[in-house]
Protein backbone atom coordinates (compact mmCIF):
# COMPACT_ATOMS: atom_id res chain seq x y z
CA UNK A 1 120.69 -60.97 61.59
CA UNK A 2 121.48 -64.28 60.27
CA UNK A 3 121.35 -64.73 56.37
CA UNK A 4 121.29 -68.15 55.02
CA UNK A 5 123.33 -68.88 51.99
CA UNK A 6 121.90 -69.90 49.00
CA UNK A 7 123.65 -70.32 45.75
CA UNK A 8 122.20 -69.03 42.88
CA UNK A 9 120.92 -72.05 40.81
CA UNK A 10 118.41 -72.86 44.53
CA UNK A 11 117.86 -68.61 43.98
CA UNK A 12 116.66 -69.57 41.02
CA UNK A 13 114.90 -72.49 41.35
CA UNK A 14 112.80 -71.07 43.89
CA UNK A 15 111.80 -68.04 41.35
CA UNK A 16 111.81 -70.54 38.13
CA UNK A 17 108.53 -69.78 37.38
CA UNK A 18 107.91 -65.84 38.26
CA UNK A 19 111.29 -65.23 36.05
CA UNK A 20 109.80 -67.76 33.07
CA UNK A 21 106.94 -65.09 33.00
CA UNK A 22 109.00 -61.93 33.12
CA UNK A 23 110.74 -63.69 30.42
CA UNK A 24 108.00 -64.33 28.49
CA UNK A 25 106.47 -61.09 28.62
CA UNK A 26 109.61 -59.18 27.64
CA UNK A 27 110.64 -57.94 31.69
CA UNK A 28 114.87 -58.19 31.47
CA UNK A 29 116.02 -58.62 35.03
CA UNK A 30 118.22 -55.22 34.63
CA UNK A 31 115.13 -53.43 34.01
CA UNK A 32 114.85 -53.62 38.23
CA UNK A 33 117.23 -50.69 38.32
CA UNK A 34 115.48 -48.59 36.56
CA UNK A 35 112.43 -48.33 38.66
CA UNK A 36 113.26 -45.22 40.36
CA UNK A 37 113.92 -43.73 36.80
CA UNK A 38 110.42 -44.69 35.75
CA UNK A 39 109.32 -43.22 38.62
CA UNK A 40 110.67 -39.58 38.30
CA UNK A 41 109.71 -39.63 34.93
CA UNK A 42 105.62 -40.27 35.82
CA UNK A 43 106.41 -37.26 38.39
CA UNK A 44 108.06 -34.72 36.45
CA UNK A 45 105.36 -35.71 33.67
CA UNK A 46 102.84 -35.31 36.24
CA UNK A 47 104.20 -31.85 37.55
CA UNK A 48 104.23 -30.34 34.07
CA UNK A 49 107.77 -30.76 32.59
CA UNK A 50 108.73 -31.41 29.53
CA UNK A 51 109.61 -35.19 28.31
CA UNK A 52 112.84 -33.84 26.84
CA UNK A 53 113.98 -31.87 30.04
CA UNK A 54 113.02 -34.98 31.54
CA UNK A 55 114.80 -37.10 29.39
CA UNK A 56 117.83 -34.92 29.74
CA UNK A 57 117.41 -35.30 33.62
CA UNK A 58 117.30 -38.61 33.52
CA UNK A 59 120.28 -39.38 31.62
CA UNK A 60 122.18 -37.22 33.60
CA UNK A 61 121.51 -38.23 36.98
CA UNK A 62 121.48 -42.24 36.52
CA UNK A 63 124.48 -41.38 33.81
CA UNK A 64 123.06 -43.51 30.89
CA UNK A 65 122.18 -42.24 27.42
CA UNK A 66 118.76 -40.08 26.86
CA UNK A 67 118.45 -43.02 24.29
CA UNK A 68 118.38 -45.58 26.79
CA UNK A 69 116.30 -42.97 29.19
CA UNK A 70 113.70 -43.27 26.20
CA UNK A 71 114.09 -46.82 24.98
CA UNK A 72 113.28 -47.13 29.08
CA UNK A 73 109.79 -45.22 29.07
CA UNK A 74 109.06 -46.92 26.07
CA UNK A 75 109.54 -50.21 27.46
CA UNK A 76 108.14 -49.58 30.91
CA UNK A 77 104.92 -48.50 29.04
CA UNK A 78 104.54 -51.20 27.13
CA UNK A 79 101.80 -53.49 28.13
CA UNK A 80 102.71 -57.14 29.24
CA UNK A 81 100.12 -58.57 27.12
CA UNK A 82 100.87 -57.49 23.73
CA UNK A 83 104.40 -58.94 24.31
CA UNK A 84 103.13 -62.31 25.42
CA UNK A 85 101.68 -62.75 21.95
């Protein structure tokens, strides 16, 4: 497979605008590794658990604090358009 190289001001040139908006609207670019967290959270809700098993869970497995797990769910919940206000 042949990659071609970019540096990163053309990487973000390219996404200027989309990352303006995520900007704008509160998304922080680390907030992509969470996703998966995010996402086993709306399951374990789903399947019954408990938000502070969860929580606990959480924190363990992606080894960050259940404050960040929280401050997380929080965010991730949060809808776009009050923070664009």
């Amino acid at each position: 497979m042949n990659f071609v190289r970019m540096t990163i001001i053309e990487i973000l040139n390219l996404n200027k605008d989309l990352l303006k908006t995520f900007q704008k609207v509160g998304i922080r670019l680390d907030d992509v590794q969470y996703i998966d967290l995010y996402n086993e959270y709306r399951k374990m809700v789903a399947d019954g658990e408990k938000v502070s098993y969860i929580v606990a869970t959480l924190a363990t497995k992606y080894d960050i604090s259940e404050r960040k797990v929280y401050d997380l769910i929080r965010r991730f919940k949060t809808d776009c358009n009050l923070l664009a206000v």
